[in-house]
C-alpha atoms as a PDB file:
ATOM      1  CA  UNK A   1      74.595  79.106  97.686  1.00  0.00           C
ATOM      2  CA  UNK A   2      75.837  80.062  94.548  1.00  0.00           C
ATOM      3  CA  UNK A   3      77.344  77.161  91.824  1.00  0.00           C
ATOM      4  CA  UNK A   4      80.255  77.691  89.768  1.00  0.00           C
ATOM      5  CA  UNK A   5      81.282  75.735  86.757  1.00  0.00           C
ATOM      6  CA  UNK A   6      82.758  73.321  88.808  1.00  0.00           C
ATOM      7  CA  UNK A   7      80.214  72.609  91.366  1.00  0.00           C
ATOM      8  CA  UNK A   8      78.552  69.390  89.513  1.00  0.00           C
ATOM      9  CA  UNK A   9      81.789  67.741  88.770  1.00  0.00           C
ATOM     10  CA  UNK A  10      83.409  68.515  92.003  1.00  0.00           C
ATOM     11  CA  UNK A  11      79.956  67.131  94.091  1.00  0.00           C
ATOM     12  CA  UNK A  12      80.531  64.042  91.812  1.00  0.00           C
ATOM     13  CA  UNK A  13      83.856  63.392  92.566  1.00  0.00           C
ATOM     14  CA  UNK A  14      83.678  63.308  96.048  1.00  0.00           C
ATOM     15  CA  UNK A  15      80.524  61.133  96.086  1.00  0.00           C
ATOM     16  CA  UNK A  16      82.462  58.726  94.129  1.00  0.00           C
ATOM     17  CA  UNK A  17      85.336  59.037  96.850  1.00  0.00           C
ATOM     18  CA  UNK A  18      82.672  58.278  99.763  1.00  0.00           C
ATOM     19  CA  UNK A  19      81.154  55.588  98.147  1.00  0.00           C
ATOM     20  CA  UNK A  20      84.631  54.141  97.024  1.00  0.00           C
ATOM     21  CA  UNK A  21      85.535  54.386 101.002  1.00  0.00           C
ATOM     22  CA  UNK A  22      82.304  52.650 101.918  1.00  0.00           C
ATOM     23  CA  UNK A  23      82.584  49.570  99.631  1.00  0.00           C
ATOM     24  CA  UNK A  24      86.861  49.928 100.795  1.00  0.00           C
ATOM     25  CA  UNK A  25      85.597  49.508 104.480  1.00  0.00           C
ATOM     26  CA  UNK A  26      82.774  47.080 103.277  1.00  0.00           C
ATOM     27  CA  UNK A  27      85.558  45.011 102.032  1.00  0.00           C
ATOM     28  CA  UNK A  28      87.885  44.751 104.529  1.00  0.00           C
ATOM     29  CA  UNK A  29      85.161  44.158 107.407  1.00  0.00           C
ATOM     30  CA  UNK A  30      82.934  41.191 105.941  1.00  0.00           C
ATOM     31  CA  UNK A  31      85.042  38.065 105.229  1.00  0.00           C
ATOM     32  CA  UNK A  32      84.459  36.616 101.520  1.00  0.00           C
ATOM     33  CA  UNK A  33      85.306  33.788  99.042  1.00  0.00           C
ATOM     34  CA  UNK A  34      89.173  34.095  98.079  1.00  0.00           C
ATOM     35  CA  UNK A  35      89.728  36.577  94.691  1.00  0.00           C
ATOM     36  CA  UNK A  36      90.341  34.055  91.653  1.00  0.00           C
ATOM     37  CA  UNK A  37      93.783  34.042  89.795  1.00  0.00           C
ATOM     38  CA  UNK A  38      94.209  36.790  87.815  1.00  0.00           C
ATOM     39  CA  UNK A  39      94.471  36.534  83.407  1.00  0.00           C
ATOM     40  CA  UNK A  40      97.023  38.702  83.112  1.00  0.00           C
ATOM     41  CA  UNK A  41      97.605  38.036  79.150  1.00  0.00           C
ATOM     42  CA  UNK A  42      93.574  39.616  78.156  1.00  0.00           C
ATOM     43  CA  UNK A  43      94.589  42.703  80.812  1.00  0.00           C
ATOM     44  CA  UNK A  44      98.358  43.110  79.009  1.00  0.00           C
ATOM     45  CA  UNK A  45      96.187  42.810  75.722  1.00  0.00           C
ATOM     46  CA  UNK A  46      93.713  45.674  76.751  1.00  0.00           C
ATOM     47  CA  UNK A  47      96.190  47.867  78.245  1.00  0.00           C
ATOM     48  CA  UNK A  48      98.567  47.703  75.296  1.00  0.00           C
ATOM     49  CA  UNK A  49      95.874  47.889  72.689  1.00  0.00           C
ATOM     50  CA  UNK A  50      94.613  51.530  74.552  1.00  0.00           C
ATOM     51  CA  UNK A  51      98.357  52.819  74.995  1.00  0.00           C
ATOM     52  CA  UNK A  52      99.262  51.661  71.286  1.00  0.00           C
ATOM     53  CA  UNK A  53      96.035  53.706  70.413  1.00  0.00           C
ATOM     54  CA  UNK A  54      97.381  57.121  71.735  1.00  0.00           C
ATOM     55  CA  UNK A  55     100.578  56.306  70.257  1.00  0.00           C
ATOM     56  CA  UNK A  56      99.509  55.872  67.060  1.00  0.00           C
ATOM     57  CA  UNK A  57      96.503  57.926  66.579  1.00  0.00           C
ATOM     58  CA  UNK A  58      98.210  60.722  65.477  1.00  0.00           C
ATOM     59  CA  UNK A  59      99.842  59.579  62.563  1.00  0.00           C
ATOM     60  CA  UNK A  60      96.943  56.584  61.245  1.00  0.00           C
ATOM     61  CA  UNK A  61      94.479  58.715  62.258  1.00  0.00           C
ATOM     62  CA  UNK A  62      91.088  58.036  64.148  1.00  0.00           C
ATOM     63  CA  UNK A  63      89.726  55.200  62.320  1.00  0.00           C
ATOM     64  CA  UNK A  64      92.799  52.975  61.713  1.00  0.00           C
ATOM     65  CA  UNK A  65      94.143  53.538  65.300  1.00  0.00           C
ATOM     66  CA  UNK A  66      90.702  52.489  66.651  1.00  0.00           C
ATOM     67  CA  UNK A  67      90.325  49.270  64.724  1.00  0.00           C
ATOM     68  CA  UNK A  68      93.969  48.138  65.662  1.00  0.00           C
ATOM     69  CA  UNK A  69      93.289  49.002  69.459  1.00  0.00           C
ATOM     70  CA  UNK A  70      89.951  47.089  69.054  1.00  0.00           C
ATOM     71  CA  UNK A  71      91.887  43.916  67.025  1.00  0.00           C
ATOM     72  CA  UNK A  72      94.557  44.122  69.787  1.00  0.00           C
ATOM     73  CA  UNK A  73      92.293  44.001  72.774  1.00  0.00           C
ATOM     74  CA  UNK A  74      90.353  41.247  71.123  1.00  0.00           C
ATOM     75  CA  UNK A  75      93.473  38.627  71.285  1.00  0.00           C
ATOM     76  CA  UNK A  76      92.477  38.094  74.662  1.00  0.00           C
ATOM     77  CA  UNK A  77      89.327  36.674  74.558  1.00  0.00           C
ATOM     78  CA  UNK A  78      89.817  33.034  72.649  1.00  0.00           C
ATOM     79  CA  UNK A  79      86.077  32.693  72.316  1.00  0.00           C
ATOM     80  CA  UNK A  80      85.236  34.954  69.654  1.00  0.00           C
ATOM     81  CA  UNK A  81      85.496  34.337  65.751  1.00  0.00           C
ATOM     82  CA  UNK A  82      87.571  35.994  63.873  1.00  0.00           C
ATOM     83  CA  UNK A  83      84.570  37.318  61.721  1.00  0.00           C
ATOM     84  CA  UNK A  84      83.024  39.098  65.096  1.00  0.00           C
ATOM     85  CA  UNK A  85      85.942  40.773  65.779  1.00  0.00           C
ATOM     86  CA  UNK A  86      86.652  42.303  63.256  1.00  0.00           C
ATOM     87  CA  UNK A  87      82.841  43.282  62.454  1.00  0.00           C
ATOM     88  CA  UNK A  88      83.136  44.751  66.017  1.00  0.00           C
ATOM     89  CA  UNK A  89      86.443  47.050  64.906  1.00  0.00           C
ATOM     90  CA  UNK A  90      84.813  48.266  62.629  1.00  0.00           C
ATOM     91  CA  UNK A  91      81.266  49.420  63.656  1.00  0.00           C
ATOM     92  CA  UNK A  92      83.529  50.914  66.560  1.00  0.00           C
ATOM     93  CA  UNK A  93      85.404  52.739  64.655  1.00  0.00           C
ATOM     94  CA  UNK A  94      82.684  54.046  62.938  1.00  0.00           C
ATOM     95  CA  UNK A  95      81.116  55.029  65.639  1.00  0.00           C
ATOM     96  CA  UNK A  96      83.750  56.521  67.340  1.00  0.00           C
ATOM     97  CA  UNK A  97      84.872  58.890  64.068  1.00  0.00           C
ATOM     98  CA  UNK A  98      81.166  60.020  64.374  1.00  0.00           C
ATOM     99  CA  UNK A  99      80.647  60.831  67.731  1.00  0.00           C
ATOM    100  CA  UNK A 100      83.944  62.774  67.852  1.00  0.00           C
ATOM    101  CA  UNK A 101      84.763  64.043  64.199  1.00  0.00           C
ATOM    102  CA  UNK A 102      81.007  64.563  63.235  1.00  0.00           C
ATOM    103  CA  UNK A 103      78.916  64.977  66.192  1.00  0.00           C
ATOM    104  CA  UNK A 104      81.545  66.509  68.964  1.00  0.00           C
ATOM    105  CA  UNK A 105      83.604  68.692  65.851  1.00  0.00           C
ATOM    106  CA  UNK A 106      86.975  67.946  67.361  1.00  0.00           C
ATOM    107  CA  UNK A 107      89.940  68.545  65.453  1.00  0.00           C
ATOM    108  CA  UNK A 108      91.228  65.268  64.894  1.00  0.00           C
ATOM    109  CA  UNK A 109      92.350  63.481  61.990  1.00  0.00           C
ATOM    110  CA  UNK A 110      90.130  60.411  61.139  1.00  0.00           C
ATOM    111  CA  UNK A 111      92.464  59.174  58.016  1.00  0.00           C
ATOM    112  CA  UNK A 112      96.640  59.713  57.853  1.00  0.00           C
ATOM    113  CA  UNK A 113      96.204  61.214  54.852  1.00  0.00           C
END
């Protein structure tokens, strides 16, 4: 009857749970084609690149931390020039120092000095 502050997020959360036990149950009831073999270098890649991020974010600030998670991640995939990739880090990085330092006003740094 009456909706707190936490009423939207909390409705969310647990229709994400039900339909995460659906597909769960889904899953283990219909038989299905065998799961491939894992790439476990790209995942090591993209899970380093995103914990190197908030280790280093601090002290290179926004915009150099996001363009080394972004080069990082990118080692994985052999497909992609160079050129791309790097054209990629940056217009992320861009991006990202505008959302959150211009747009969203939070009080990060976006250079180390």
């Amino acid at each position: 009857m009456r909706m707190g502050p936490a009423y939207i997020p909390a409705v969310l959360a647990w229709g994400m749970i039900a339909l995460g036990a659906i597909i769960s149950l889904k899953a283990l009831i219909i038989p299905g084609p065998n799961l491939e073999k894992w790439a476990w270098g790209p995942l090591a890649l993209i899970c380093g690149g995103v914990a190197l991020f908030g280790l280093v974010v601090p002290r290179t600030g926004l915009v150099l931390a996001s363009v080394l998670m972004v080069l990082i991640a990118c080692i994985g995939v052999q497909a992609t020039p160079w050129l791309y990739r790097i054209v990629f880090a940056i217009l992320l990085s861009g991006s990202t120092a505008l959302l959150f330092h211009g747009l969203l006003g939070l009080p990060m740094p976006l250079w180390p000095w």
